[in-house]
N, C-alpha and C. Protein backbone atom coordinates (compact mmCIF):
# COMPACT_ATOMS: atom_id res chain seq x y z
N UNK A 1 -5.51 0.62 0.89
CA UNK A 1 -5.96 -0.76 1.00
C UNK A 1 -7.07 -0.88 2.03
N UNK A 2 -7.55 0.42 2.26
CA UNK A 2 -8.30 -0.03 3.49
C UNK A 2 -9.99 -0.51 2.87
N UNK A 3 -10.22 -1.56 3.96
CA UNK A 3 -11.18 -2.51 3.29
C UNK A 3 -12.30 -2.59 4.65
N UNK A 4 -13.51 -3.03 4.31
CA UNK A 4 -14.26 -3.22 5.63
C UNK A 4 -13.93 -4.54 6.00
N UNK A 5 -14.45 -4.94 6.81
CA UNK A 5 -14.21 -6.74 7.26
C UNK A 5 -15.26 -7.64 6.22
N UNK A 6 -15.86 -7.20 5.45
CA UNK A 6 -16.38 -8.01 4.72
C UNK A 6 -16.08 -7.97 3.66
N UNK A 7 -14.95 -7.09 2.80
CA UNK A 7 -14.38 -7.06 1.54
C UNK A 7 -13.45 -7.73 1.45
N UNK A 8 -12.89 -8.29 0.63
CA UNK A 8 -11.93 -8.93 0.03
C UNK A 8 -10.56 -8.84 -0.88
N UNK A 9 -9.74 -8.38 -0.40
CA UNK A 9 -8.25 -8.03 -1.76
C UNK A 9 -7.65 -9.28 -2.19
N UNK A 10 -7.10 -9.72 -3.25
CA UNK A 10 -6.60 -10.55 -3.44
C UNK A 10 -5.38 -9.81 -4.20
N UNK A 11 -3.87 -10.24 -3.87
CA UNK A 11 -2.70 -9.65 -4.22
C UNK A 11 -2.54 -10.84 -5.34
N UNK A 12 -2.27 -10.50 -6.62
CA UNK A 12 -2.61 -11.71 -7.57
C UNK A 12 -1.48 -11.40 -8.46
N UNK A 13 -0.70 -12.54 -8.82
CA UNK A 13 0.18 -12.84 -9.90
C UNK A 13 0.13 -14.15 -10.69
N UNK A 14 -0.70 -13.47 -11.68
CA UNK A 14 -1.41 -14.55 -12.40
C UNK A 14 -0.26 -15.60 -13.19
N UNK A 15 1.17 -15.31 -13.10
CA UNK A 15 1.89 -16.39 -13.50
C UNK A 15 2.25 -17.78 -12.36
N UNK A 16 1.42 -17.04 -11.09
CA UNK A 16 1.68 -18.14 -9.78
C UNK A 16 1.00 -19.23 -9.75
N UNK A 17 1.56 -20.43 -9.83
CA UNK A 17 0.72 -21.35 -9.52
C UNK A 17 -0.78 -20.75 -8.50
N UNK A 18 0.08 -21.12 -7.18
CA UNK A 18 -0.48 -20.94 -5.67
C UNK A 18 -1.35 -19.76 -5.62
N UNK A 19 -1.30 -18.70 -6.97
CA UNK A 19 -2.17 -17.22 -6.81
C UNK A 19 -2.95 -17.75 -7.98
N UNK A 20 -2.82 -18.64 -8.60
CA UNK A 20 -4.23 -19.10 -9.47
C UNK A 20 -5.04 -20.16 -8.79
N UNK A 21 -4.42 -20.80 -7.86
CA UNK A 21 -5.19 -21.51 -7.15
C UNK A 21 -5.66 -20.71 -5.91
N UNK A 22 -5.52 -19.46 -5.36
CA UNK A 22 -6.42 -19.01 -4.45
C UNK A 22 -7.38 -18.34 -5.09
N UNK A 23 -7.12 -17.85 -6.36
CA UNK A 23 -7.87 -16.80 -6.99
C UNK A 23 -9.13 -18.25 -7.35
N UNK A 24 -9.23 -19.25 -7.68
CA UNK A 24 -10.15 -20.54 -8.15
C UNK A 24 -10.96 -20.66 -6.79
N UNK A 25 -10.41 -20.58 -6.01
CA UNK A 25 -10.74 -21.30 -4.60
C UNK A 25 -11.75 -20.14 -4.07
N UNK A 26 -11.35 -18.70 -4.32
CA UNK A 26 -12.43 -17.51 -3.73
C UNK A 26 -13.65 -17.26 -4.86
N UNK A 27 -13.48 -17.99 -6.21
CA UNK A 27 -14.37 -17.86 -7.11
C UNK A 27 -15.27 -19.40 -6.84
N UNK A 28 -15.03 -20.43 -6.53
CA UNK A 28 -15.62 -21.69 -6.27
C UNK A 28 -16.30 -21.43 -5.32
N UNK A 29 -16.01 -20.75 -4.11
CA UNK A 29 -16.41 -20.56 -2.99
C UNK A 29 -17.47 -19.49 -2.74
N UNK A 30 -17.42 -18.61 -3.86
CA UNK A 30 -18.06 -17.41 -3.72
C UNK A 30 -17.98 -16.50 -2.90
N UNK A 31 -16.32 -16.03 -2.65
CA UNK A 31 -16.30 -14.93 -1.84
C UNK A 31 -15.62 -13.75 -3.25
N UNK A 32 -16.48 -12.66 -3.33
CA UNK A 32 -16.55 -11.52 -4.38
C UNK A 32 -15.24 -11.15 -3.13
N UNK A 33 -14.47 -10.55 -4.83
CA UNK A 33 -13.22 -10.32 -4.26
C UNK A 33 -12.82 -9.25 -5.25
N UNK A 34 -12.16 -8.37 -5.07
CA UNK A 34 -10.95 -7.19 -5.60
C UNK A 34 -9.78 -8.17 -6.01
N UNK A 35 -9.51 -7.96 -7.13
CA UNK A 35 -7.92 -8.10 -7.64
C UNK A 35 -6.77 -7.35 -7.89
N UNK A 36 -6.06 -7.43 -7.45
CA UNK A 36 -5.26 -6.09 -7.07
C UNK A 36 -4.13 -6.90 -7.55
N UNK A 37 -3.24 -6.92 -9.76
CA UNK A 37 -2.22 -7.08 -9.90
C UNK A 37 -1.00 -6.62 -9.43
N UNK A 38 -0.38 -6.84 -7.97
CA UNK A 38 0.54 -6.33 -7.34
C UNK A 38 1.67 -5.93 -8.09
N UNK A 39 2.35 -6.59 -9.15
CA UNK A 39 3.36 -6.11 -10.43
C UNK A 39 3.07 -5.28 -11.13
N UNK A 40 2.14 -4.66 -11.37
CA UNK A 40 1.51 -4.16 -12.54
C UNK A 40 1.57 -2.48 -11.28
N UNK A 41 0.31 -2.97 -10.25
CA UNK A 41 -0.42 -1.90 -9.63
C UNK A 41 0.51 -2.09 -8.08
N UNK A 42 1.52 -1.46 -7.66
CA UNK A 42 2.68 -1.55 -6.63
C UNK A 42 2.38 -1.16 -5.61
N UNK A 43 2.50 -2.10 -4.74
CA UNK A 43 1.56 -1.30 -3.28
C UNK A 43 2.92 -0.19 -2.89
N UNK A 44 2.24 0.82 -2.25
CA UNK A 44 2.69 1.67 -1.76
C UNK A 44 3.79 0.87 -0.04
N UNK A 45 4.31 2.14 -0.09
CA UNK A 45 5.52 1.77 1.64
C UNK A 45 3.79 1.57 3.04
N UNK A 46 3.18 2.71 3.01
CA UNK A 46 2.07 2.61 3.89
C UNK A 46 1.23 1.47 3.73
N UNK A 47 0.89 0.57 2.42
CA UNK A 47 0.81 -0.62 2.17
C UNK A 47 0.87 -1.86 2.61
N UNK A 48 2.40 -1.23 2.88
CA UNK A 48 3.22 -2.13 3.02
C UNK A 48 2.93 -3.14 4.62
N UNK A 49 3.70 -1.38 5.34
CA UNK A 49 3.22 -1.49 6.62
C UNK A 49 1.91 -1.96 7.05
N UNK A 50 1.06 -1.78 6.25
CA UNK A 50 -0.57 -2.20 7.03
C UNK A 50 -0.59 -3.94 6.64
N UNK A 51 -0.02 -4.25 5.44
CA UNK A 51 -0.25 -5.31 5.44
C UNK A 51 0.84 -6.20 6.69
N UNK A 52 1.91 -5.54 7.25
CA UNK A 52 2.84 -6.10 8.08
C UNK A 52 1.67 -6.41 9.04
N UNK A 53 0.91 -5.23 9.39
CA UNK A 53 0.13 -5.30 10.67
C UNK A 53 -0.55 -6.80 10.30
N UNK A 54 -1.50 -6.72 9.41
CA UNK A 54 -2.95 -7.98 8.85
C UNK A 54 -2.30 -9.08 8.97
N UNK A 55 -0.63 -9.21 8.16
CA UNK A 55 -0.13 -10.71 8.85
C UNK A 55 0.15 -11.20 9.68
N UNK A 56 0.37 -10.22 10.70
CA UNK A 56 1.25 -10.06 11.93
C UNK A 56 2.33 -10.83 12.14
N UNK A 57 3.40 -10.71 10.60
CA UNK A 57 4.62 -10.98 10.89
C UNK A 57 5.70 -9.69 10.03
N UNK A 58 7.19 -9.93 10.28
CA UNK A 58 7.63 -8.78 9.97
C UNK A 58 8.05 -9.11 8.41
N UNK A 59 8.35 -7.93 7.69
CA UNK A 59 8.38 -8.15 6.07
C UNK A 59 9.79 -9.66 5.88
N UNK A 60 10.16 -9.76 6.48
CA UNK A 60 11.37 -10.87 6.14
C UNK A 60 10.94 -11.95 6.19
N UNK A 61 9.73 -12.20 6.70
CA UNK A 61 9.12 -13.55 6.65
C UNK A 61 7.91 -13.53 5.37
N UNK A 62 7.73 -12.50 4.76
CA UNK A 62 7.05 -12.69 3.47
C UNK A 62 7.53 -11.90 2.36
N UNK A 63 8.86 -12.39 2.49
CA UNK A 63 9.52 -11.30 0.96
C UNK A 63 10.50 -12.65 0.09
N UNK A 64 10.31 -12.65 -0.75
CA UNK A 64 10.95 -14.34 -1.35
C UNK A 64 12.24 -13.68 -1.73
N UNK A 65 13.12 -14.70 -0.56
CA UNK A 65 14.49 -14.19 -0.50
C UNK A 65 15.09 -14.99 -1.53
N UNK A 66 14.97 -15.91 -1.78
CA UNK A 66 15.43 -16.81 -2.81
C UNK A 66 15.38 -15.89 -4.54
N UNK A 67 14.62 -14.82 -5.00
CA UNK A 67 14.81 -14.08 -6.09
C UNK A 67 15.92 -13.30 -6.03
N UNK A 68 16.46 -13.59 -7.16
CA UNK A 68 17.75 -12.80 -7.64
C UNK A 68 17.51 -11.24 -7.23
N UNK A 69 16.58 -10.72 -7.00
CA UNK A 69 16.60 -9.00 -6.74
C UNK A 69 16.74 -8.81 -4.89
N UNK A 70 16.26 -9.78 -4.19
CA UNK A 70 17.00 -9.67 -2.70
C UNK A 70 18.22 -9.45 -2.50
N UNK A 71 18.93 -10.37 -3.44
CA UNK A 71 20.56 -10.07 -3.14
C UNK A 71 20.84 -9.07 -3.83
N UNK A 72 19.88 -8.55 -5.27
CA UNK A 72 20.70 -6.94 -5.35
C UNK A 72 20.13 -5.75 -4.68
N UNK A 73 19.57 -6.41 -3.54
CA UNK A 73 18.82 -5.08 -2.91
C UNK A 73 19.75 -5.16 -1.86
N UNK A 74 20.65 -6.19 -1.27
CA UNK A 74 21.59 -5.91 -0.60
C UNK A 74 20.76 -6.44 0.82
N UNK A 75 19.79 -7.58 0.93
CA UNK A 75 19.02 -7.57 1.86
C UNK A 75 19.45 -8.67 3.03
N UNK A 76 19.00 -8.50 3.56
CA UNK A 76 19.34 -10.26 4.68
C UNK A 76 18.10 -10.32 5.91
N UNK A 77 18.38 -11.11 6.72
CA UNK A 77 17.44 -11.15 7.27
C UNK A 77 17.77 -10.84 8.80
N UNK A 78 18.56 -9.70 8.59
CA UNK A 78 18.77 -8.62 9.86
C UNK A 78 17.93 -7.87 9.26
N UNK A 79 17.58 -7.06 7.73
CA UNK A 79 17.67 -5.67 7.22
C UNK A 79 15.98 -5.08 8.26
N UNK A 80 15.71 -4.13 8.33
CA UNK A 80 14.36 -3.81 8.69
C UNK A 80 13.18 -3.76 7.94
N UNK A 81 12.49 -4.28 8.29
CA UNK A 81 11.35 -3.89 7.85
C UNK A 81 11.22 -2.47 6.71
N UNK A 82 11.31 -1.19 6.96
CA UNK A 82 11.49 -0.18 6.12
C UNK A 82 12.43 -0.82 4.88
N UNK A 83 13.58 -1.30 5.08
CA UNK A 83 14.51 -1.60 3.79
C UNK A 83 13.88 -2.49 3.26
N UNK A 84 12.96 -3.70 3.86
CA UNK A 84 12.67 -4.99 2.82
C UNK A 84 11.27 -4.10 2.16
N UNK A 85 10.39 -3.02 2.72
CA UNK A 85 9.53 -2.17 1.93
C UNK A 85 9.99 -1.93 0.95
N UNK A 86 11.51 -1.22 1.09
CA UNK A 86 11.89 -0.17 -0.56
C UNK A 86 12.41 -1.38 -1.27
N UNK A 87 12.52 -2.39 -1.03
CA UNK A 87 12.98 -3.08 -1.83
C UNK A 87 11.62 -3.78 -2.91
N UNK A 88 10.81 -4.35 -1.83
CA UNK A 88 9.68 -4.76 -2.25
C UNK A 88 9.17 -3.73 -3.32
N UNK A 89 9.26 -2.12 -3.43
CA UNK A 89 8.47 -1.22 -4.25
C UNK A 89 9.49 -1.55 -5.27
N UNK A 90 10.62 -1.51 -5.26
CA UNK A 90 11.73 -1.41 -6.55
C UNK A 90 11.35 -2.45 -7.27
N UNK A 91 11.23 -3.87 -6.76
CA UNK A 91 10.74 -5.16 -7.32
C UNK A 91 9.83 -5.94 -6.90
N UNK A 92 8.40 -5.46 -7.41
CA UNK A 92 7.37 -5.46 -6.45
C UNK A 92 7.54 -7.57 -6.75
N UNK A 93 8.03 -8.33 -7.64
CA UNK A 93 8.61 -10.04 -7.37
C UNK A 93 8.57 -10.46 -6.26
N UNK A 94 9.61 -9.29 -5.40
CA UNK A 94 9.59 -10.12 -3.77
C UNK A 94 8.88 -10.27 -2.74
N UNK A 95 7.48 -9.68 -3.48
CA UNK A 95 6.27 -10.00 -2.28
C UNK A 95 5.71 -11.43 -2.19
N UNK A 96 5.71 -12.02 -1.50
CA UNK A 96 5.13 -12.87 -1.27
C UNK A 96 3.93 -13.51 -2.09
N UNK A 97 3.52 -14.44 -2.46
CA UNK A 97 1.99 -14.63 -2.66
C UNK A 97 1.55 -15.68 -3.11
N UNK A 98 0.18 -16.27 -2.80
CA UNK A 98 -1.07 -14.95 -3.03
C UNK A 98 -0.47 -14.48 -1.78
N UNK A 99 -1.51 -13.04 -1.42
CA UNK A 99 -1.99 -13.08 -0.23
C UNK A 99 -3.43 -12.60 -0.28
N UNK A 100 -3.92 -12.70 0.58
CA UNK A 100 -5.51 -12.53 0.61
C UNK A 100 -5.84 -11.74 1.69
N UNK A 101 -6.42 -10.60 1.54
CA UNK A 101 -6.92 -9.71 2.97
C UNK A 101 -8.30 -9.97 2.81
N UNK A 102 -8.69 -10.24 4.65
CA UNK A 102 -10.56 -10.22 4.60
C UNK A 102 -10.30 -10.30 6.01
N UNK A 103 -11.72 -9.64 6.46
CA UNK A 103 -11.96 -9.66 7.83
C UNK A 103 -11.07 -9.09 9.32
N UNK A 104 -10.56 -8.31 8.51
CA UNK A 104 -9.49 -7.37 9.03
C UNK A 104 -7.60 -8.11 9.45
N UNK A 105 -7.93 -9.26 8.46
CA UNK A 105 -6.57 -9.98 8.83
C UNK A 105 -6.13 -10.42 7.23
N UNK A 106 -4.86 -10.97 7.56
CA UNK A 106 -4.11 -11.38 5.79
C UNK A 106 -3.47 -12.45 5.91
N UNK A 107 -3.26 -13.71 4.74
CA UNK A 107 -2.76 -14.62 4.76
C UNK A 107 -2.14 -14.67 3.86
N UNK A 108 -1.04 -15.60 3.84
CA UNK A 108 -0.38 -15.87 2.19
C UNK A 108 -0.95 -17.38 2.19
N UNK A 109 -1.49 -17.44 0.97
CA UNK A 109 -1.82 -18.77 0.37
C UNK A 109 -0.89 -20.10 0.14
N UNK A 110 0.22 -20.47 1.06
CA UNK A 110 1.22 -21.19 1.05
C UNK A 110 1.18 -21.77 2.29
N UNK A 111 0.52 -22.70 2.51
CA UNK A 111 -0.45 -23.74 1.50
C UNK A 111 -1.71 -22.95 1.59
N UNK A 112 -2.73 -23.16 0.70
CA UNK A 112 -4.71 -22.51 0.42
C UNK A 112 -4.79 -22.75 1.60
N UNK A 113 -5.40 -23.48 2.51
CA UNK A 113 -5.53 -23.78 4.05
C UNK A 113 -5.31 -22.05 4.80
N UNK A 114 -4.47 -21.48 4.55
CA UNK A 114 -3.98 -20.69 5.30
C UNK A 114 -4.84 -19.46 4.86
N UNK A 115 -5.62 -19.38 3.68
CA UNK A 115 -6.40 -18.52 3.33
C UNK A 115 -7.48 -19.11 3.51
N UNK A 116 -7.90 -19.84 3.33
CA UNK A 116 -9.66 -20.85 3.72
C UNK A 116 -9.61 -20.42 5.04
N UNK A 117 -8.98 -20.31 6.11
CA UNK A 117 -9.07 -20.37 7.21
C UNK A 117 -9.44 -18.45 7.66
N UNK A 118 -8.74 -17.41 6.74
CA UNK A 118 -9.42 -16.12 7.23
C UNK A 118 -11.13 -16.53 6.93
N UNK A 119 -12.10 -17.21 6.24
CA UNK A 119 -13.35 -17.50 5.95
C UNK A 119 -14.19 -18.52 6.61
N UNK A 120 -13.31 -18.99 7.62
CA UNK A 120 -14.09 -20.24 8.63
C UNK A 120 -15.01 -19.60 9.94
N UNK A 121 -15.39 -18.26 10.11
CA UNK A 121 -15.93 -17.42 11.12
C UNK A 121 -17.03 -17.52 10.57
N UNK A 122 -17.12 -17.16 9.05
CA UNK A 122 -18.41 -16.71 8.23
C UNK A 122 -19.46 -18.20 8.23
């Protein structure tokens, strides 16, 4: 995933509301962007971790505990970081999203605001 500060990933699940509305919002705006179907194309565990770093929060705060595959991954929100990874690869669902990497940092699009805002420097 490694990107310069002026490239763009977008983690996209085109059945998401909130990931069709960031994916509108970086095309309105004109920031050229990478699409990276996270279901399809599964981020890796090292992935994982780098994106922990770009949000700078730990995976339990962006893994949607509310999907039926958290509770069969046996997860909670003691588990570590490493366990909410293997879980996340088994069912790549419980990632979060959108999220948007640029400028050496990452947001989840919940609410757009929170991604408009990695682009307010430029």
């Amino acid at each position: 995933m490694s990107l310069t500060d002026h490239e763009t990933l977008l983690l996209h699940n085109p059945n998401c509301s909130k990931s069709r509305a960031a994916k509108a919002w970086l095309e309105e705006a004109g920031h050229p962007f990478t699409e990276r179907l996270y279901l399809k194309d599964e981020l890796s565990t090292a992935e994982l971790a780098e994106l922990r770093e770009l949000l700078g929060k730990p995976a339990r705060e962006w893994v949607r505990s509310g999907q039926g595959e958290y509770a069969k991954a046996g997860l909670s929100m003691n588990s570590s970081d490493v366990e909410h990874y293997a879980a996340m690869i088994a069912a790549p669902i419980l990632i979060e999203r959108p999220i948007v990497v640029h400028g050496g940092a990452a947001a989840i699009g919940r609410p757009l605001q929170k991604v408009m805002e990695l682009f307010e420097e430029e």
